[in-house]
C-alpha atoms as a PDB file:
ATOM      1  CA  UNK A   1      -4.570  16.917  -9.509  1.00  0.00           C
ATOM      2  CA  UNK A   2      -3.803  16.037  -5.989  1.00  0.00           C
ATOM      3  CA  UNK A   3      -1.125  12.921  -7.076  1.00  0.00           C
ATOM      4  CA  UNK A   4       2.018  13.356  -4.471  1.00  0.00           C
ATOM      5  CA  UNK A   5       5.020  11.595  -4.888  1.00  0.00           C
ATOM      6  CA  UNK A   6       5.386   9.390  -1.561  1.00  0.00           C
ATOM      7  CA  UNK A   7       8.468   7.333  -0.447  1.00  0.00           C
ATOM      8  CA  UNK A   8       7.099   3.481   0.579  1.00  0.00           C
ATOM      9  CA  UNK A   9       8.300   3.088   4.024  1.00  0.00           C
ATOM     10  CA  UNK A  10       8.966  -0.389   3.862  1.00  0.00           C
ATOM     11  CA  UNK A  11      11.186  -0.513   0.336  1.00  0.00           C
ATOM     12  CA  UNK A  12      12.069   3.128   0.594  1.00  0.00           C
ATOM     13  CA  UNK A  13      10.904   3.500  -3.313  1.00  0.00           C
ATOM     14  CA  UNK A  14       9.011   6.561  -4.391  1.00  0.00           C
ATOM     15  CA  UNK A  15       5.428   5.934  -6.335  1.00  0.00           C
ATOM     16  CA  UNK A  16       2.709   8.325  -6.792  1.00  0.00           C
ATOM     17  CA  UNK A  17      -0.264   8.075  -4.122  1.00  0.00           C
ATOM     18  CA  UNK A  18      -3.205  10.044  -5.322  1.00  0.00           C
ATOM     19  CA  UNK A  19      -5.177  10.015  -2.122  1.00  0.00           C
ATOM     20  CA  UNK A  20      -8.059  13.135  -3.386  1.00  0.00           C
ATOM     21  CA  UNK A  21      -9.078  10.408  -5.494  1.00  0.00           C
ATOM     22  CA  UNK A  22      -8.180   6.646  -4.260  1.00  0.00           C
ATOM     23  CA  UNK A  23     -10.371   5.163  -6.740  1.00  0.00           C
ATOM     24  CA  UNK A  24      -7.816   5.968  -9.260  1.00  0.00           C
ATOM     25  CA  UNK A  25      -4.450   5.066  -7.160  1.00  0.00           C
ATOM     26  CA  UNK A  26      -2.340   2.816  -7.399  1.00  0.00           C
ATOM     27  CA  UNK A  27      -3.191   0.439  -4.244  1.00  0.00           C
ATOM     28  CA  UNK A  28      -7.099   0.882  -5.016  1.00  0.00           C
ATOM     29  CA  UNK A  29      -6.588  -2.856  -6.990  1.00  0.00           C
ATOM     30  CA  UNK A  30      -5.371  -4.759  -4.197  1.00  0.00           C
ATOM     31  CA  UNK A  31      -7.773  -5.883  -2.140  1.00  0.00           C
ATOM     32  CA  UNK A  32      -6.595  -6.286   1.226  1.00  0.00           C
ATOM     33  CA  UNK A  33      -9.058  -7.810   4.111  1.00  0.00           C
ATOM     34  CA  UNK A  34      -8.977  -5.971   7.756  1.00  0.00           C
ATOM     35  CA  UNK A  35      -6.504  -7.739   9.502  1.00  0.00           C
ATOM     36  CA  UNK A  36      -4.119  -7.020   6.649  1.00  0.00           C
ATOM     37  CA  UNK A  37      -4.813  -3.315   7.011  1.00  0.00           C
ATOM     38  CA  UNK A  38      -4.966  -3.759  10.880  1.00  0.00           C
ATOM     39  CA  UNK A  39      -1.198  -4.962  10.374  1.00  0.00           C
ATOM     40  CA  UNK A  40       0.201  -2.497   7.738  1.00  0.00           C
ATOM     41  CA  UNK A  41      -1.238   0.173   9.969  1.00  0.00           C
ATOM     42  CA  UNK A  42       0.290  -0.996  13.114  1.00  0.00           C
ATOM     43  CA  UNK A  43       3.717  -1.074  11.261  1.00  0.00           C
ATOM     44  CA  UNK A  44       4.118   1.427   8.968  1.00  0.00           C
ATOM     45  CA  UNK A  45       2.673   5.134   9.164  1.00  0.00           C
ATOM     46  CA  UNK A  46       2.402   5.935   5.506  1.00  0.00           C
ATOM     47  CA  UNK A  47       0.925   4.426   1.823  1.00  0.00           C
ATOM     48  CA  UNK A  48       3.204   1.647   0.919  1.00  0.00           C
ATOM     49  CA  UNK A  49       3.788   1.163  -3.060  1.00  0.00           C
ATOM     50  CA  UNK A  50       1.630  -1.542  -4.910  1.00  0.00           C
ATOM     51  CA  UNK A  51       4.777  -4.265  -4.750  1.00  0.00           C
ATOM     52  CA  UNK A  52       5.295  -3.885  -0.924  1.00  0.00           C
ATOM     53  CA  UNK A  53       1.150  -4.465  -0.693  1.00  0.00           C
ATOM     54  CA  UNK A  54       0.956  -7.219  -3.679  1.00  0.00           C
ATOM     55  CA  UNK A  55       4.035  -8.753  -1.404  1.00  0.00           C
ATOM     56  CA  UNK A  56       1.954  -8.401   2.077  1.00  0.00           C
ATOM     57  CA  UNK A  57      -0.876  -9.475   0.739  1.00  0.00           C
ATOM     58  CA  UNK A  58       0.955 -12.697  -0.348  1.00  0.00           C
ATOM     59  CA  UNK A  59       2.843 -12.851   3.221  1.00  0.00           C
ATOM     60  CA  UNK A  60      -0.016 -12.844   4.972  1.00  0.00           C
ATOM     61  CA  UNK A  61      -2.317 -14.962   3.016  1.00  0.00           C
ATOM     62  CA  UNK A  62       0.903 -17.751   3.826  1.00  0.00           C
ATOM     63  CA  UNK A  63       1.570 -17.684  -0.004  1.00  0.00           C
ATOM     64  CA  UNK A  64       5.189 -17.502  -0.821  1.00  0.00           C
END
């Protein structure tokens, strides 16, 4: 399989990213709109794990 182990950029934690098949990885349930990818993009040049995305998600929806 084509899993690799990344390190999130923003909480330094490792996950698994499996990017040859995204429908199966980890971020594939969070559904983020395009200004929240526009702004993980502009920040951060890697996959960030499922908590730092949940916790974006939440950041920039104003949600605490």
């Amino acid at each position: 399989s084509e899993q690799e182990n990344k390190q999130c950029p923003r909480c330094h934690r490792f996950f698994e990213c499996n990017v040859a098949s995204i429908a199966l990885c980890q971020c594939s349930e969070i559904k983020l709109n395009h200004k929240q990818r526009e702004y993980i993009k502009s920040r951060y040049d890697d996959c960030l794990c499922q908590d730092c995305l949940k916790e974006l998600d939440h950041e920039l929806n104003g949600e605490k």
